[in-house]
Every structure is written in C-alpha cells, then in structure tokens.
Protein backbone atom coordinates (compact mmCIF):
# COMPACT_ATOMS: atom_id res chain seq x y z
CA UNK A 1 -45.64 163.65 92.69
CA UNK A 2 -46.00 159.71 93.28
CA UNK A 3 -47.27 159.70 89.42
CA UNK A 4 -43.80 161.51 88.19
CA UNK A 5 -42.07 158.88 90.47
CA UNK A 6 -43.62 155.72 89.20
CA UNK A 7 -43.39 157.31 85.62
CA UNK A 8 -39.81 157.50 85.86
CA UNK A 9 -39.42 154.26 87.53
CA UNK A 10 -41.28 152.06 84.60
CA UNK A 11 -39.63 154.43 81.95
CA UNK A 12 -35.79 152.70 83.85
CA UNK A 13 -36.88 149.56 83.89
CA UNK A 14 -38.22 150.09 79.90
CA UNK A 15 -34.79 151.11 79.20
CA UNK A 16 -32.86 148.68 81.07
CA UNK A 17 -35.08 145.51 79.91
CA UNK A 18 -34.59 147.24 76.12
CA UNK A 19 -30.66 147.13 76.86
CA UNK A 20 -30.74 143.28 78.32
CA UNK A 21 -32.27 142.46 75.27
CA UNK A 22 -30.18 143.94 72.81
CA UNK A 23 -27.15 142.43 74.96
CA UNK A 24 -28.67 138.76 74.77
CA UNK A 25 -29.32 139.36 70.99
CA UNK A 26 -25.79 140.72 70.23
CA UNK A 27 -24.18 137.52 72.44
CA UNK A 28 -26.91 134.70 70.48
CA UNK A 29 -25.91 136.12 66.83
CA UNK A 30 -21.85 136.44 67.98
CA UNK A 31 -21.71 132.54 68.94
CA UNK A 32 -23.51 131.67 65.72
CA UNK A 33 -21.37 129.81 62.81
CA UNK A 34 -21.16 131.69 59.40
CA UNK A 35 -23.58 128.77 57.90
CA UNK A 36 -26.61 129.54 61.08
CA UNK A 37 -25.97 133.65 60.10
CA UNK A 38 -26.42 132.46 56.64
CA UNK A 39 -29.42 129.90 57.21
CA UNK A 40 -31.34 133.45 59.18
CA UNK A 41 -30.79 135.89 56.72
CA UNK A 42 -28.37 137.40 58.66
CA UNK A 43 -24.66 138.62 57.07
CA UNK A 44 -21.22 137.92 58.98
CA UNK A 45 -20.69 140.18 61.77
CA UNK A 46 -17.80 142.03 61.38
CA UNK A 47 -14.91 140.52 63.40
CA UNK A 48 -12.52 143.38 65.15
CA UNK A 49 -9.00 141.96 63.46
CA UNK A 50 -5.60 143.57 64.93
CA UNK A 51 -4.13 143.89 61.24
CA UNK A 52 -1.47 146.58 61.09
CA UNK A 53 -0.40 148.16 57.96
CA UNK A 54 3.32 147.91 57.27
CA UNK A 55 4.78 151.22 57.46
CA UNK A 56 1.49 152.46 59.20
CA UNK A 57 3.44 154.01 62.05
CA UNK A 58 5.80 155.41 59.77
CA UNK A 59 3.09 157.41 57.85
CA UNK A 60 2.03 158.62 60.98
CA UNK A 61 5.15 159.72 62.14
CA UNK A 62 5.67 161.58 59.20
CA UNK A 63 2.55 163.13 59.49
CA UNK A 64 3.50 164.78 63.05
C-alpha cells in the first residue's frame, strides 16, 4: 500500500514539474522579439487580436 502511495506521489510531482516547465517555456518564447524567434528557428507566435468583422453581429443576428 505505501508502494501505490509513493507511486502516485512521484507520478504528481512528474506531472506538475512537466507543467512548470511548459509554463516557463511558453512565458521565455512570449517575451522574445520577432528577430530572437527568428534567430531559434522558431515562427511568430500567434498574437490573440480583438479584430471584429464589420457586420459580424449582424450575420449572426440573422442567423438566429
């Protein structure tokens, strides 16, 4: 029973150092400039952008 325990307690911390890692990652390659993603290999992260289409909520309107 102690085995099952300390199974599931590495198998956590596995996971959680995984996800810390993945998190530092994502943050190191967001505060790079395009020319440092370009310099690694690594394309432009796609930026969320708030653009609205005109007429957008019209369509959708229409649609109900």
């Amino acid at each position: 029973m102690l085995g099952a325990a300390s199974k599931s307690a590495a198998t956590a911390v596995a996971a959680f150092t995984a996800w810390r890692r993945s998190i530092a990652g994502r943050r190191a390659i967001r505060d790079m400039t395009p020319d440092q993603l370009k310099d690694i290999g690594c394309p432009e992260p796609s930026r969320p952008t708030s653009f609205v289409r005109v007429g957008l909520i019209t369509d959708l309107m229409s649609m109900r």
